[in-house]
PDB file of N, CA and C in Angstrom:
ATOM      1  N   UNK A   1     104.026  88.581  43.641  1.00  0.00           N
ATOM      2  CA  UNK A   1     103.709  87.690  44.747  1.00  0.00           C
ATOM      3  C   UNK A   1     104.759  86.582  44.882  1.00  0.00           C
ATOM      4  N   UNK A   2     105.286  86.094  43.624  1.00  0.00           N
ATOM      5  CA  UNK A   2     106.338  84.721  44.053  1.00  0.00           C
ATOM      6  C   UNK A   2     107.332  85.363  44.641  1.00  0.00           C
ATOM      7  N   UNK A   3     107.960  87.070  44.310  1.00  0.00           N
ATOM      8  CA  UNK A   3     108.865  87.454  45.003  1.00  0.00           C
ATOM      9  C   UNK A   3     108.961  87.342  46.599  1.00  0.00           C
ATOM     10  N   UNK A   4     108.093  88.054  47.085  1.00  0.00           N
ATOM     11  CA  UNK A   4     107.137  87.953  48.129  1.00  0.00           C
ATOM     12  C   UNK A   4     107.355  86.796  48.942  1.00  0.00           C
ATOM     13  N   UNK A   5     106.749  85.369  48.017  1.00  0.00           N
ATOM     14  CA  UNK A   5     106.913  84.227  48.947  1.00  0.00           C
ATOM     15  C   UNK A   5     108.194  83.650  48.951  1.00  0.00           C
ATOM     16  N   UNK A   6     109.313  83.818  47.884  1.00  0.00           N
ATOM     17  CA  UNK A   6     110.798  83.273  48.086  1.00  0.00           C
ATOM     18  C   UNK A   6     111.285  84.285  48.951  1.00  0.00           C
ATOM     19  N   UNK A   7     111.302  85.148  49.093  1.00  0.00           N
ATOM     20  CA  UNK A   7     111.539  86.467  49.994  1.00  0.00           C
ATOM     21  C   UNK A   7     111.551  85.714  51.465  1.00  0.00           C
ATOM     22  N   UNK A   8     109.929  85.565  51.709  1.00  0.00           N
ATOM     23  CA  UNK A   8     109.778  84.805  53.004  1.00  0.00           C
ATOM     24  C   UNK A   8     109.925  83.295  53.240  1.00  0.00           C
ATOM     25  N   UNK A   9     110.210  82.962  52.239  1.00  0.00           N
ATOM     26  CA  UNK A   9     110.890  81.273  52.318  1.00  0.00           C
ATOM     27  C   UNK A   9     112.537  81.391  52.909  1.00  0.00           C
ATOM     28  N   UNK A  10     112.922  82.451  52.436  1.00  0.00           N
ATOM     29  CA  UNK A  10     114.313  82.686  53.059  1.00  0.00           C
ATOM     30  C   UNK A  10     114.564  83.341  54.486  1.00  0.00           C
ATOM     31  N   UNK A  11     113.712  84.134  54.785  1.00  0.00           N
ATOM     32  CA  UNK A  11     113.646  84.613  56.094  1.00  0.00           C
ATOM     33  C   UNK A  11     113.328  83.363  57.161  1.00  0.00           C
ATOM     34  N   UNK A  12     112.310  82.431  56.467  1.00  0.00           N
ATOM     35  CA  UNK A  12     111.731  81.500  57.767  1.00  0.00           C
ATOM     36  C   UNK A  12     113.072  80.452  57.653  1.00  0.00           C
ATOM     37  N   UNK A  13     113.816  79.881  56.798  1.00  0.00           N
ATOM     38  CA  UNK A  13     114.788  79.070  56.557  1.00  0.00           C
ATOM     39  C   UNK A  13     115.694  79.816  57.362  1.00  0.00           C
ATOM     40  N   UNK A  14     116.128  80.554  57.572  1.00  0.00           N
ATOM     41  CA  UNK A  14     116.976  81.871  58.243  1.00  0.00           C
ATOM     42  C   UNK A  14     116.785  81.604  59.810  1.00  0.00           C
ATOM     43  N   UNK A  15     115.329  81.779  59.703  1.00  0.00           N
ATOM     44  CA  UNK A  15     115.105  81.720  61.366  1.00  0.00           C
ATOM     45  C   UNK A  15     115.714  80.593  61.792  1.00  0.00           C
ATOM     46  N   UNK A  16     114.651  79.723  61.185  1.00  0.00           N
ATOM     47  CA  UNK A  16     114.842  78.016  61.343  1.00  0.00           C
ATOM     48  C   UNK A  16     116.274  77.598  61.791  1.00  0.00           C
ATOM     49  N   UNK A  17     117.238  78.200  61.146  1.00  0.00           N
ATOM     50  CA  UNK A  17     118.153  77.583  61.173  1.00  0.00           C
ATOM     51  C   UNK A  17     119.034  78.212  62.320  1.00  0.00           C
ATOM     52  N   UNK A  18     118.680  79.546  62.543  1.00  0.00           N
ATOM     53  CA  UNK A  18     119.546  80.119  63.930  1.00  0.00           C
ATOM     54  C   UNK A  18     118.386  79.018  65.155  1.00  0.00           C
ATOM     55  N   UNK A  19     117.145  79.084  65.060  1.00  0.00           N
ATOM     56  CA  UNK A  19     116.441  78.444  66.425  1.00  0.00           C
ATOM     57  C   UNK A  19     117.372  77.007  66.493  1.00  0.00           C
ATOM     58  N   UNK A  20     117.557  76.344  65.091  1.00  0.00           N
ATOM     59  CA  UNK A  20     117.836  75.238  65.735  1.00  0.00           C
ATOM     60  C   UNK A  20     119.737  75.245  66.258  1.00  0.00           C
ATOM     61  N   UNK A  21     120.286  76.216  65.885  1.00  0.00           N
ATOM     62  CA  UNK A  21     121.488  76.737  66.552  1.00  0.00           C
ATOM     63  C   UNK A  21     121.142  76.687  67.953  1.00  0.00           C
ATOM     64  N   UNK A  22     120.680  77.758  68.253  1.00  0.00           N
ATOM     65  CA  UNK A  22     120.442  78.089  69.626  1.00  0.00           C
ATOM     66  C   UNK A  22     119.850  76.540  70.704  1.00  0.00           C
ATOM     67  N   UNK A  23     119.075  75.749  70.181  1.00  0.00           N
ATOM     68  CA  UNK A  23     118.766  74.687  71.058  1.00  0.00           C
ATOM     69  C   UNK A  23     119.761  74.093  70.917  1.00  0.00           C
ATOM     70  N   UNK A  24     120.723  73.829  69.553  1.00  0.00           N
ATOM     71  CA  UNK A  24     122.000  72.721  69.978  1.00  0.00           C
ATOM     72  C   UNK A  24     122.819  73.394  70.964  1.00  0.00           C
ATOM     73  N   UNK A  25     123.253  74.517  71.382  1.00  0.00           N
ATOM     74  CA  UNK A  25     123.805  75.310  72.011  1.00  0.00           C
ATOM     75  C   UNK A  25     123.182  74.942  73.098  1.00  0.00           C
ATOM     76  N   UNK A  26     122.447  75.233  73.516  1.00  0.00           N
ATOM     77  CA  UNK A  26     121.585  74.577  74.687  1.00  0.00           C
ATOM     78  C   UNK A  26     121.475  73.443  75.645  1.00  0.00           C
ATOM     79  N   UNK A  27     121.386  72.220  74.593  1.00  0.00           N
ATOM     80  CA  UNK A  27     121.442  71.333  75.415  1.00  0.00           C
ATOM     81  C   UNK A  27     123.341  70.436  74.910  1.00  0.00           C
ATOM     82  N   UNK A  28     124.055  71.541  74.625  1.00  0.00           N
ATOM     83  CA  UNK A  28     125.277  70.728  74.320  1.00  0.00           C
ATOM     84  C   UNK A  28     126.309  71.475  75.184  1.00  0.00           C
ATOM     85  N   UNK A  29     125.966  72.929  76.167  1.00  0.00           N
ATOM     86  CA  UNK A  29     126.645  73.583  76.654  1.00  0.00           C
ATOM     87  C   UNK A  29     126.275  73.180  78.038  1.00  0.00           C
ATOM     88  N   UNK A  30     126.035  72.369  78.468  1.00  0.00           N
ATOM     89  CA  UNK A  30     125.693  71.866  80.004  1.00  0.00           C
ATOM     90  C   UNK A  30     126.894  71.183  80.571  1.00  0.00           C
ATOM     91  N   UNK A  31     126.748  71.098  81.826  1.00  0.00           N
ATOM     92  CA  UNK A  31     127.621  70.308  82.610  1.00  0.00           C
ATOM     93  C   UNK A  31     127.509  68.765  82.484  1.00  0.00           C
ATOM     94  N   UNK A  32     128.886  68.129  82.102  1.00  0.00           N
ATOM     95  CA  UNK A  32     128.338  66.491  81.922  1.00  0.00           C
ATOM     96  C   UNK A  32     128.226  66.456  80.634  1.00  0.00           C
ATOM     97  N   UNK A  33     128.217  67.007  79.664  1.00  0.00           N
ATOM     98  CA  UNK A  33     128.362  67.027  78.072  1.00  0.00           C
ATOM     99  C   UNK A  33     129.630  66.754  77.583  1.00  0.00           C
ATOM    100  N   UNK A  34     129.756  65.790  76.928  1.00  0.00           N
ATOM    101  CA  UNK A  34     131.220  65.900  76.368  1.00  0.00           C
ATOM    102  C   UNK A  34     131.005  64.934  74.938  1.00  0.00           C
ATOM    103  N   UNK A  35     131.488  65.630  73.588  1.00  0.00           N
ATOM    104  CA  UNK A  35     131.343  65.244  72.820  1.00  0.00           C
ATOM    105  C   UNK A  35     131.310  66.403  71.603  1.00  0.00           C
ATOM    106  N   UNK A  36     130.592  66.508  70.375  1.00  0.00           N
ATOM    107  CA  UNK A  36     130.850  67.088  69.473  1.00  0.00           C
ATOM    108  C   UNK A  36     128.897  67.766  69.166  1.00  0.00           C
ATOM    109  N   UNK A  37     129.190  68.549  68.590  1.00  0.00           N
ATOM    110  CA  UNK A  37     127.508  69.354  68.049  1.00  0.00           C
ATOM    111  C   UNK A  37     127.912  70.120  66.732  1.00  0.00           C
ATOM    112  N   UNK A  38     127.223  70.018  65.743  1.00  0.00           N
ATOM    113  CA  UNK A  38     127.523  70.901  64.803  1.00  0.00           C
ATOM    114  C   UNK A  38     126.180  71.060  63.799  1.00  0.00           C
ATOM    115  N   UNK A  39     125.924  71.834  63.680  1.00  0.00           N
ATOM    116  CA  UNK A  39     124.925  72.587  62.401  1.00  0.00           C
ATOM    117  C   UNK A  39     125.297  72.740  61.214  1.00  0.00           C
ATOM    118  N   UNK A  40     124.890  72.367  59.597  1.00  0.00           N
ATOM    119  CA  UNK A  40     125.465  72.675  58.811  1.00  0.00           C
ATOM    120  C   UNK A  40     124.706  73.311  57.804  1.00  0.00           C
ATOM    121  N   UNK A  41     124.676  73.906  57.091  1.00  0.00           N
ATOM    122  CA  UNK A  41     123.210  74.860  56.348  1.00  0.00           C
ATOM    123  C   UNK A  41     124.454  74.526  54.615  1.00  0.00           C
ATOM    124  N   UNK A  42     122.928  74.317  54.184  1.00  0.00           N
ATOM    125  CA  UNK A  42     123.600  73.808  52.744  1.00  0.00           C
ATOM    126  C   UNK A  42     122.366  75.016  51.957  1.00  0.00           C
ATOM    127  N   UNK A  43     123.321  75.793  51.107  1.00  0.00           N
ATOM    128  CA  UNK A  43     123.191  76.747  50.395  1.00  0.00           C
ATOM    129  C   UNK A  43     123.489  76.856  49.106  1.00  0.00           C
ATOM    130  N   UNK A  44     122.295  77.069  48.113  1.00  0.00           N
ATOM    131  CA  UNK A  44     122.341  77.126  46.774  1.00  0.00           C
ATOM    132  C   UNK A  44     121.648  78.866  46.629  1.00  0.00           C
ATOM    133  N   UNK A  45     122.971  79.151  45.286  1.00  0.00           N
ATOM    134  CA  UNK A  45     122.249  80.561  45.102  1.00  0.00           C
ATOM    135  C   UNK A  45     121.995  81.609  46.213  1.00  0.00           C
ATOM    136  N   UNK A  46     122.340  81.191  47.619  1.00  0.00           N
ATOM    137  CA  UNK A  46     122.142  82.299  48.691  1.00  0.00           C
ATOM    138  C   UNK A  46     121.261  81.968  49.265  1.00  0.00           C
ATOM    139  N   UNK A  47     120.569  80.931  49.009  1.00  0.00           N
ATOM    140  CA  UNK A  47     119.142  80.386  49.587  1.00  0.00           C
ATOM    141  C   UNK A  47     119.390  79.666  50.491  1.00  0.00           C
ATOM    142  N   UNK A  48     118.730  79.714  51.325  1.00  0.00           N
ATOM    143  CA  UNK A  48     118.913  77.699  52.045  1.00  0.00           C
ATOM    144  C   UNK A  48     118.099  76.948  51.848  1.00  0.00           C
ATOM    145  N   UNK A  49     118.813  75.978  51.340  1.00  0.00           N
ATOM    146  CA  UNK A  49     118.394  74.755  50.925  1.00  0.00           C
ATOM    147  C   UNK A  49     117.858  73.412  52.106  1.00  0.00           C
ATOM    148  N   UNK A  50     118.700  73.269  53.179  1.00  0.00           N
ATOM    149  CA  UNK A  50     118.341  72.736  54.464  1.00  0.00           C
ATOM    150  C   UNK A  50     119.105  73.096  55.482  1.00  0.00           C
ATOM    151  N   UNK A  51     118.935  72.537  56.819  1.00  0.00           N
ATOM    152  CA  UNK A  51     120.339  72.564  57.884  1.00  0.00           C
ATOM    153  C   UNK A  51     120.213  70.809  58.206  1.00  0.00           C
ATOM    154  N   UNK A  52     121.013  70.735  58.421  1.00  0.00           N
ATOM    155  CA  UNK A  52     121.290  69.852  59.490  1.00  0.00           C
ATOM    156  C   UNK A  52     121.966  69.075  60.842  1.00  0.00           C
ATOM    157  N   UNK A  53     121.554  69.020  61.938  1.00  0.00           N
ATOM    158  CA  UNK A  53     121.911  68.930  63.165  1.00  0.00           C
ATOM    159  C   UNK A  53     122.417  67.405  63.081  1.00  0.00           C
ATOM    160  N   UNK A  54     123.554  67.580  64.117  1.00  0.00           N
ATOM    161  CA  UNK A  54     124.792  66.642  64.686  1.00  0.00           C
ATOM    162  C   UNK A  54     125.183  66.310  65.784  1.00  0.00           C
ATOM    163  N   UNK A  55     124.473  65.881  66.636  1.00  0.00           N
ATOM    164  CA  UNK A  55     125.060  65.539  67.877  1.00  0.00           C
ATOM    165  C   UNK A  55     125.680  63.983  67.999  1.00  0.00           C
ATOM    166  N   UNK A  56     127.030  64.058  68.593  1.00  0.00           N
ATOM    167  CA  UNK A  56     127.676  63.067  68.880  1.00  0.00           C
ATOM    168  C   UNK A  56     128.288  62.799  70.621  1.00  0.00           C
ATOM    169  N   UNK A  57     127.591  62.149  71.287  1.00  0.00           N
ATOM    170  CA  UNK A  57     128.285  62.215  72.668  1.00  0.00           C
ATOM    171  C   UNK A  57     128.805  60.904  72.691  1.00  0.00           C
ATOM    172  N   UNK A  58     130.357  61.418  73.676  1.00  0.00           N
ATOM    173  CA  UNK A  58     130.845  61.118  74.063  1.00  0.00           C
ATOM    174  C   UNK A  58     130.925  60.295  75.220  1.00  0.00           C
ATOM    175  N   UNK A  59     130.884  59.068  75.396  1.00  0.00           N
ATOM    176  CA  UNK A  59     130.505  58.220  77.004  1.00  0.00           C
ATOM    177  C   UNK A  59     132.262  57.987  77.282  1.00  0.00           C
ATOM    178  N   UNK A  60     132.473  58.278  78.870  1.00  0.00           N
ATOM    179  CA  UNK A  60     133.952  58.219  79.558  1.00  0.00           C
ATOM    180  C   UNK A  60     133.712  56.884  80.135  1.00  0.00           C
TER     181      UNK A  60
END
C-alpha cells in the first residue's frame, strides 16, 4: 500500500505541476503581456518535491 500511495503522490505532483504550466502559459501568452513567467519543479530522488510559479511583468 505505501507503494501504491508514493506511486500516486508522484502522478498527482506530475499533474499539478503540468496544470500549473499550462495556466502560466495562459495568462502570460496574451496580447499586452510583456515580461517574464517561469515554473520551476524541485526534484529529489525523481520525486517532486514542489513547483514554483514566477510571474514578473513588465510596465512600458
Amino acid at each position: 500500500m505505501t507503494n501504491n500511495r508514493i506511486a500516486g503522490t508522484k502522478i498527482d505532483k506530475r499533474l499539478q505541476a503540468q496544470q500549473e504550466f499550462r495556466k502560466l502559459i495562459e495568462h502570460a501568452c496574451v496580447t499586452g503581456f510583456h515580461g517574464t513567467a517561469s515554473v520551476t519543479i524541485s526534484v529529489q530522488d525523481g520525486h517532486i518535491q514542489f513547483a514554483r510559479i514566477a510571474v514578473e511583468r513588465m510596465v512600458k
